[in-house]
PDB file of N, CA and C in Angstrom:
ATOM      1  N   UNK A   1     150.104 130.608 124.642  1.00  0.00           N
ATOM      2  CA  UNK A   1     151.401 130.586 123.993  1.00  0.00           C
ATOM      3  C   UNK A   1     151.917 129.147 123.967  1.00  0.00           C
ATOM      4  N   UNK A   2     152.431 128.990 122.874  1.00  0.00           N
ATOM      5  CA  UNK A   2     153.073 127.472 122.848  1.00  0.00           C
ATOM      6  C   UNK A   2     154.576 127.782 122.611  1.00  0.00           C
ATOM      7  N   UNK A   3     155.097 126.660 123.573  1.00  0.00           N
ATOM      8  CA  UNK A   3     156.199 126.661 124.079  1.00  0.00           C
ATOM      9  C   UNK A   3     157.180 125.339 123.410  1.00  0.00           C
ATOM     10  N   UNK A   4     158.199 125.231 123.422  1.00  0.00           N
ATOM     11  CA  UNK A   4     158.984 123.935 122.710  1.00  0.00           C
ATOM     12  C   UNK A   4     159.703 124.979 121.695  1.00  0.00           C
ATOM     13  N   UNK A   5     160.010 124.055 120.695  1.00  0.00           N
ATOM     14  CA  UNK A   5     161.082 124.156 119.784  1.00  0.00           C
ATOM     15  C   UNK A   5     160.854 123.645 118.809  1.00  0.00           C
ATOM     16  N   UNK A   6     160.718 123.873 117.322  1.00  0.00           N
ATOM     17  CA  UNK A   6     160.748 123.094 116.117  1.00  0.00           C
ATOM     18  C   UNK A   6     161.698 122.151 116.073  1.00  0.00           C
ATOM     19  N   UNK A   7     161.629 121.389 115.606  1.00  0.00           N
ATOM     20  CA  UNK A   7     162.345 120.038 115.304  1.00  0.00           C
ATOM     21  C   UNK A   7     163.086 119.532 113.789  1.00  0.00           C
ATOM     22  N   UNK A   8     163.895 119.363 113.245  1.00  0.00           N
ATOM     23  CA  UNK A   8     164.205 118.974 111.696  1.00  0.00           C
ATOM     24  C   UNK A   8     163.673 117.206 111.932  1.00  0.00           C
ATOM     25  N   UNK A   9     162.809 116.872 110.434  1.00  0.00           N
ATOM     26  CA  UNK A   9     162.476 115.876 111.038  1.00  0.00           C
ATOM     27  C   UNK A   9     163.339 114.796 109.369  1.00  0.00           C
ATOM     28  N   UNK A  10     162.828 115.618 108.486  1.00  0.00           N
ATOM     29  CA  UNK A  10     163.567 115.343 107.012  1.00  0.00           C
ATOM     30  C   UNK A  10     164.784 115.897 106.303  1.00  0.00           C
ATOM     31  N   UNK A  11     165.554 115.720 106.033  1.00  0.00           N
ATOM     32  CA  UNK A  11     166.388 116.751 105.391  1.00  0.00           C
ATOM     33  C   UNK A  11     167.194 115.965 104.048  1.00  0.00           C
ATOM     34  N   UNK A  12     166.891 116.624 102.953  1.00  0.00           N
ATOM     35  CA  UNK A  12     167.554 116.008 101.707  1.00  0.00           C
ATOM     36  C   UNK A  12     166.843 114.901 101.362  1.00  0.00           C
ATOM     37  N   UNK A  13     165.460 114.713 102.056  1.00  0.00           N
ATOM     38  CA  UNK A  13     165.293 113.326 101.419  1.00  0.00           C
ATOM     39  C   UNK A  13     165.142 111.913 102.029  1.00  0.00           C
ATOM     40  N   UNK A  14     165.881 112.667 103.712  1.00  0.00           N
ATOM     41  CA  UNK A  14     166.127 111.580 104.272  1.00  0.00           C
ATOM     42  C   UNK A  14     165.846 111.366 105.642  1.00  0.00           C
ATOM     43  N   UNK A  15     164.849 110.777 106.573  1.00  0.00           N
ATOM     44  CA  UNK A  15     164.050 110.255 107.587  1.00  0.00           C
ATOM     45  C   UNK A  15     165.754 110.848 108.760  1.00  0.00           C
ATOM     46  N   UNK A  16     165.358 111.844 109.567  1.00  0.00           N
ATOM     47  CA  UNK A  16     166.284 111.953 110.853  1.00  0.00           C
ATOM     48  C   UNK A  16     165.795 110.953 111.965  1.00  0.00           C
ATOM     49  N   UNK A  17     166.146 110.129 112.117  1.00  0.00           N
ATOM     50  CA  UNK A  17     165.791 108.664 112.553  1.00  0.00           C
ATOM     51  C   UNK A  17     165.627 109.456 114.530  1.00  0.00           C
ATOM     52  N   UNK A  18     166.986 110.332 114.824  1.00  0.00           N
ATOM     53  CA  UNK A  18     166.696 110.343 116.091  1.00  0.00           C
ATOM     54  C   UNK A  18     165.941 110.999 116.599  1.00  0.00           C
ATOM     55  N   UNK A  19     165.715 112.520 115.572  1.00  0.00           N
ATOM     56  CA  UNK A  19     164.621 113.576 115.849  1.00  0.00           C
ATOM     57  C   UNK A  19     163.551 112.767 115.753  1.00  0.00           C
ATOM     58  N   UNK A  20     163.013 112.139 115.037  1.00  0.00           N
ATOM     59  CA  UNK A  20     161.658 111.227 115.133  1.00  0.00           C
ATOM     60  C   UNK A  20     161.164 110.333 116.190  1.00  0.00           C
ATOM     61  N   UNK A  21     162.535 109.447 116.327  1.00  0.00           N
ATOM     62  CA  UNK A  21     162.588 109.181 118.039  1.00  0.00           C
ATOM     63  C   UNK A  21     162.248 110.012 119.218  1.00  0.00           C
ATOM     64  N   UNK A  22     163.112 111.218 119.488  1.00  0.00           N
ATOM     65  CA  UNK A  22     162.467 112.165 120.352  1.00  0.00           C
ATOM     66  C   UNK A  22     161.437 113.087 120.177  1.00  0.00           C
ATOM     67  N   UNK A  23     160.605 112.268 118.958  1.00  0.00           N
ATOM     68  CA  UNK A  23     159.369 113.137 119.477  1.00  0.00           C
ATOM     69  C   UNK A  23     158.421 112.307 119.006  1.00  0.00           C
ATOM     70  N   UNK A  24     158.906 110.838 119.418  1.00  0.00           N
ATOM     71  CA  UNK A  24     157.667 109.684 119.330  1.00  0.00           C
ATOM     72  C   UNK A  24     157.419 109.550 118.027  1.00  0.00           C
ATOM     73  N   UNK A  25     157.628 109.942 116.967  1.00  0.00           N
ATOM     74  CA  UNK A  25     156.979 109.639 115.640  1.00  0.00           C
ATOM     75  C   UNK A  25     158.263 108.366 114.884  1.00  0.00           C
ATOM     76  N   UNK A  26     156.913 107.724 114.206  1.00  0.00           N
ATOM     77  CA  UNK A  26     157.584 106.052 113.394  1.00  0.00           C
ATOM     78  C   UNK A  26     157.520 106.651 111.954  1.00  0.00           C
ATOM     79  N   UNK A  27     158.552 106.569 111.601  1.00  0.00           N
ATOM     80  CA  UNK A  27     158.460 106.300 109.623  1.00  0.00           C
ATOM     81  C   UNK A  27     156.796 106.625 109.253  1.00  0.00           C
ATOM     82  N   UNK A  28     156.255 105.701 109.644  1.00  0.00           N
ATOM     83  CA  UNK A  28     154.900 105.747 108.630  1.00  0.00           C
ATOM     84  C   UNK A  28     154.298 107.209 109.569  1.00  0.00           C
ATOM     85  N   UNK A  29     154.263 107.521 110.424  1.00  0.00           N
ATOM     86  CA  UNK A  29     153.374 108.995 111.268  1.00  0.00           C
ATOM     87  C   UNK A  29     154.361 110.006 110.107  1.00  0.00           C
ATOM     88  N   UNK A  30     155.765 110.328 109.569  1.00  0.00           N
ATOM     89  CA  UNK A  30     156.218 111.309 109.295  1.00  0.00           C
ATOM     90  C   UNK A  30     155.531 111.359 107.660  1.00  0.00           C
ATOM     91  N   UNK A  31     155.776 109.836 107.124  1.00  0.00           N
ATOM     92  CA  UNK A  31     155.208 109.504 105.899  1.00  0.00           C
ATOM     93  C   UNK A  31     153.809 109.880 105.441  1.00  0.00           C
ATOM     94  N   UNK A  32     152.724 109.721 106.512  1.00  0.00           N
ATOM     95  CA  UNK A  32     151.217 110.556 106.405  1.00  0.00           C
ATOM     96  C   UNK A  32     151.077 111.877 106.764  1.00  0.00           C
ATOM     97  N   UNK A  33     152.096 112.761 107.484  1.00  0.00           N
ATOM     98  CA  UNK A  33     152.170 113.875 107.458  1.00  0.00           C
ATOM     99  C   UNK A  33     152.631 114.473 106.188  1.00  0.00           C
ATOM    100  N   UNK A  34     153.272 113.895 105.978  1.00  0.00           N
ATOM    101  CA  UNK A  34     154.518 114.769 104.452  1.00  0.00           C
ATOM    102  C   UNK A  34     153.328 114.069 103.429  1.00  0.00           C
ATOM    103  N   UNK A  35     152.366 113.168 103.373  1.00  0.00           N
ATOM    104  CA  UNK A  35     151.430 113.302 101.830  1.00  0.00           C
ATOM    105  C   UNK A  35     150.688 114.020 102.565  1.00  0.00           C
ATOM    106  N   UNK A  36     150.109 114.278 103.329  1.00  0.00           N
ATOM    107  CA  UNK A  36     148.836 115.426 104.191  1.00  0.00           C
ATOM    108  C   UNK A  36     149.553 116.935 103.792  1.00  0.00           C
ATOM    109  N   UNK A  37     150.325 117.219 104.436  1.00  0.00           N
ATOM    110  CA  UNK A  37     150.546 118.410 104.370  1.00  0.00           C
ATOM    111  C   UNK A  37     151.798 119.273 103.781  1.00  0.00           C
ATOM    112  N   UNK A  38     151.959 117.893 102.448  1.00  0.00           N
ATOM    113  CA  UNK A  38     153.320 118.389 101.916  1.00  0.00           C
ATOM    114  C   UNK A  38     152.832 118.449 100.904  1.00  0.00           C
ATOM    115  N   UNK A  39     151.797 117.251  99.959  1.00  0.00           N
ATOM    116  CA  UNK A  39     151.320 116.756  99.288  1.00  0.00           C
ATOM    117  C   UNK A  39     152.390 116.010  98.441  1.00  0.00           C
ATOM    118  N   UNK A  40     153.219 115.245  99.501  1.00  0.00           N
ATOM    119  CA  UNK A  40     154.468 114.453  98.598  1.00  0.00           C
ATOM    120  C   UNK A  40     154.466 112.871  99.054  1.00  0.00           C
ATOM    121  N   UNK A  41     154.791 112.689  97.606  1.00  0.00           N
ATOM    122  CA  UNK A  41     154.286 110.645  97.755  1.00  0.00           C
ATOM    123  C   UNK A  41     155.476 109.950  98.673  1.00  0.00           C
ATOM    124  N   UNK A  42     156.500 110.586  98.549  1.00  0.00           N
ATOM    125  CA  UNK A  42     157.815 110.145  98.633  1.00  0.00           C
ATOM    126  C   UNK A  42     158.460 110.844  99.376  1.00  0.00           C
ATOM    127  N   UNK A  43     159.507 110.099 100.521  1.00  0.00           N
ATOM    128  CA  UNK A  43     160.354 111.015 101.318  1.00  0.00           C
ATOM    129  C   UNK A  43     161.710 111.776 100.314  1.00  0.00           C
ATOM    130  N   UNK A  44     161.676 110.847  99.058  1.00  0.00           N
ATOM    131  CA  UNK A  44     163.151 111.078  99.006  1.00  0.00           C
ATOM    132  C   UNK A  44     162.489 112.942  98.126  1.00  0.00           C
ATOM    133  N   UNK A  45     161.119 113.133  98.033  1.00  0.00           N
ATOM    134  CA  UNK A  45     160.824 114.431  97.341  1.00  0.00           C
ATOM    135  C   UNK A  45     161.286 115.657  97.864  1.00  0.00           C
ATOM    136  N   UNK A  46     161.683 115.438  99.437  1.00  0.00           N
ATOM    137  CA  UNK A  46     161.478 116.376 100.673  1.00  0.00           C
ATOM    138  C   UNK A  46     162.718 116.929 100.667  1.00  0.00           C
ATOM    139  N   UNK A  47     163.339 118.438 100.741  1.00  0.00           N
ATOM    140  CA  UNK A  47     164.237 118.830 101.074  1.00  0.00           C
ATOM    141  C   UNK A  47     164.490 119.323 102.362  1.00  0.00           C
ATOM    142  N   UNK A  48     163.153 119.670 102.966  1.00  0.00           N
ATOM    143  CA  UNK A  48     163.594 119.662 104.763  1.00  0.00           C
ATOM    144  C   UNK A  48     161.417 119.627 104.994  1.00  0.00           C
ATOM    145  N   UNK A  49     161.827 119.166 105.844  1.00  0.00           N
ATOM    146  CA  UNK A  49     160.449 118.958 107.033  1.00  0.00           C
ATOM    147  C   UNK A  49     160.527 119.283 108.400  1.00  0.00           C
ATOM    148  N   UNK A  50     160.071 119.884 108.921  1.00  0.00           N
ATOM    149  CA  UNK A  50     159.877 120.699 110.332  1.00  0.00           C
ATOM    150  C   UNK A  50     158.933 120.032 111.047  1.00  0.00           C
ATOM    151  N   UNK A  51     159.197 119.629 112.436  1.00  0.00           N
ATOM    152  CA  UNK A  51     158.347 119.888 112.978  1.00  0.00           C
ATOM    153  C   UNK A  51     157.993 120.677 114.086  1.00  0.00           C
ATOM    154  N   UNK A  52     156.587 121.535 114.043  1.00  0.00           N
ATOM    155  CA  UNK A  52     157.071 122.756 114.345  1.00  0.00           C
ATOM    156  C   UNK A  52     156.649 122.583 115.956  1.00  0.00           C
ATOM    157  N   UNK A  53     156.598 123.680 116.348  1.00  0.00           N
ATOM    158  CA  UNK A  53     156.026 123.730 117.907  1.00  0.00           C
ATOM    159  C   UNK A  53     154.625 123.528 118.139  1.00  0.00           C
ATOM    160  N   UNK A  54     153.522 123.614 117.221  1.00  0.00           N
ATOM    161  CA  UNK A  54     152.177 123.238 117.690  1.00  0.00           C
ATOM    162  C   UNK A  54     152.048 122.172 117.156  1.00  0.00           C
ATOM    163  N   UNK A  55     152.985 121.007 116.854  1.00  0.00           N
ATOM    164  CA  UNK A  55     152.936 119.489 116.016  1.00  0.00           C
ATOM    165  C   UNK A  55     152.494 119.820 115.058  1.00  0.00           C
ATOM    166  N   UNK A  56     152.534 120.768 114.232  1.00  0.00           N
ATOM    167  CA  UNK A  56     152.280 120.257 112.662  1.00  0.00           C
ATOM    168  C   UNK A  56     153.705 120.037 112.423  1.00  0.00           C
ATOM    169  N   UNK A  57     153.498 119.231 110.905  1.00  0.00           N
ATOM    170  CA  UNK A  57     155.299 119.361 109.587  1.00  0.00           C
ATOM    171  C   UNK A  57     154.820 119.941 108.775  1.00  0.00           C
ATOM    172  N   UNK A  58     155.870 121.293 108.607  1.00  0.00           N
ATOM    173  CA  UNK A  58     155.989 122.226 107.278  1.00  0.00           C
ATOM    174  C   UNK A  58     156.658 121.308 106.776  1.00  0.00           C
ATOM    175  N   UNK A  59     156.499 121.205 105.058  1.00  0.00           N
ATOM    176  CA  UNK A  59     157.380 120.160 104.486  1.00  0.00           C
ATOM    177  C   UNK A  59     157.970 121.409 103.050  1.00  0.00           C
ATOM    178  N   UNK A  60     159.082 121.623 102.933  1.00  0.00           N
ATOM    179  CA  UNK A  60     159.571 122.377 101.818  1.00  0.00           C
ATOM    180  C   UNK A  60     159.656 121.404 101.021  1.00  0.00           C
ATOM    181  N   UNK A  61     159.403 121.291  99.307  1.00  0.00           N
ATOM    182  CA  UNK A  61     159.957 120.536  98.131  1.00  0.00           C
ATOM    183  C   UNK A  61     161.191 120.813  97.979  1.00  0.00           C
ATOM    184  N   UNK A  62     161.775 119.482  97.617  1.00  0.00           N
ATOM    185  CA  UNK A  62     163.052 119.548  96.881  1.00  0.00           C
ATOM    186  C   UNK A  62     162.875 120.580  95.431  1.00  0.00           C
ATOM    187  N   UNK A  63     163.825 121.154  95.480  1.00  0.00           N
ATOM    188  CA  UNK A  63     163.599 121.598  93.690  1.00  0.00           C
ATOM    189  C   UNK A  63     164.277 120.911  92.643  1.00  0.00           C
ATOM    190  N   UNK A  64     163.543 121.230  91.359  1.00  0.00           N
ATOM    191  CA  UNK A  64     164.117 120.571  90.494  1.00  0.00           C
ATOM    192  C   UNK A  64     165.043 120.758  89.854  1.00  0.00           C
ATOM    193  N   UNK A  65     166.193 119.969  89.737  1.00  0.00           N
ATOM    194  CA  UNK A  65     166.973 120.240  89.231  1.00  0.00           C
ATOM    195  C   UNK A  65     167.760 119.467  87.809  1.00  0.00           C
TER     196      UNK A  65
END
């Protein structure tokens, strides 16, 4: 069983500077996760990013509007 807590790491677009801090990750670690497993070039694409309890980031798309 894995234990912890998901984390918000993006929201709207925009790098949560302290959640990233407390969980060790720099700009560029959130930036190769979100093109890996978001398939997005750009933070500002992101409407929320998770990170979850077994260290992956779910990354939701912004929609278009």
């Amino acid at each position: 069983m894995i234990k912890g807590r998901s984390d918000i790491i993006v929201r709207d677009g925009a790098l949560d500077a302290a959640a990233a801090r407390r969980n060790r990750l720099s700009e560029h670690d959130v930036l190769e996760d979100l093109r890996l497993n978001g398939n997005v070039a750009e933070m500002r694409e992101v409407g929320l990013a998770v990170l979850e309890r077994n260290g992956h980031i779910s990354v939701v798309r912004r929609s278009a509007q």
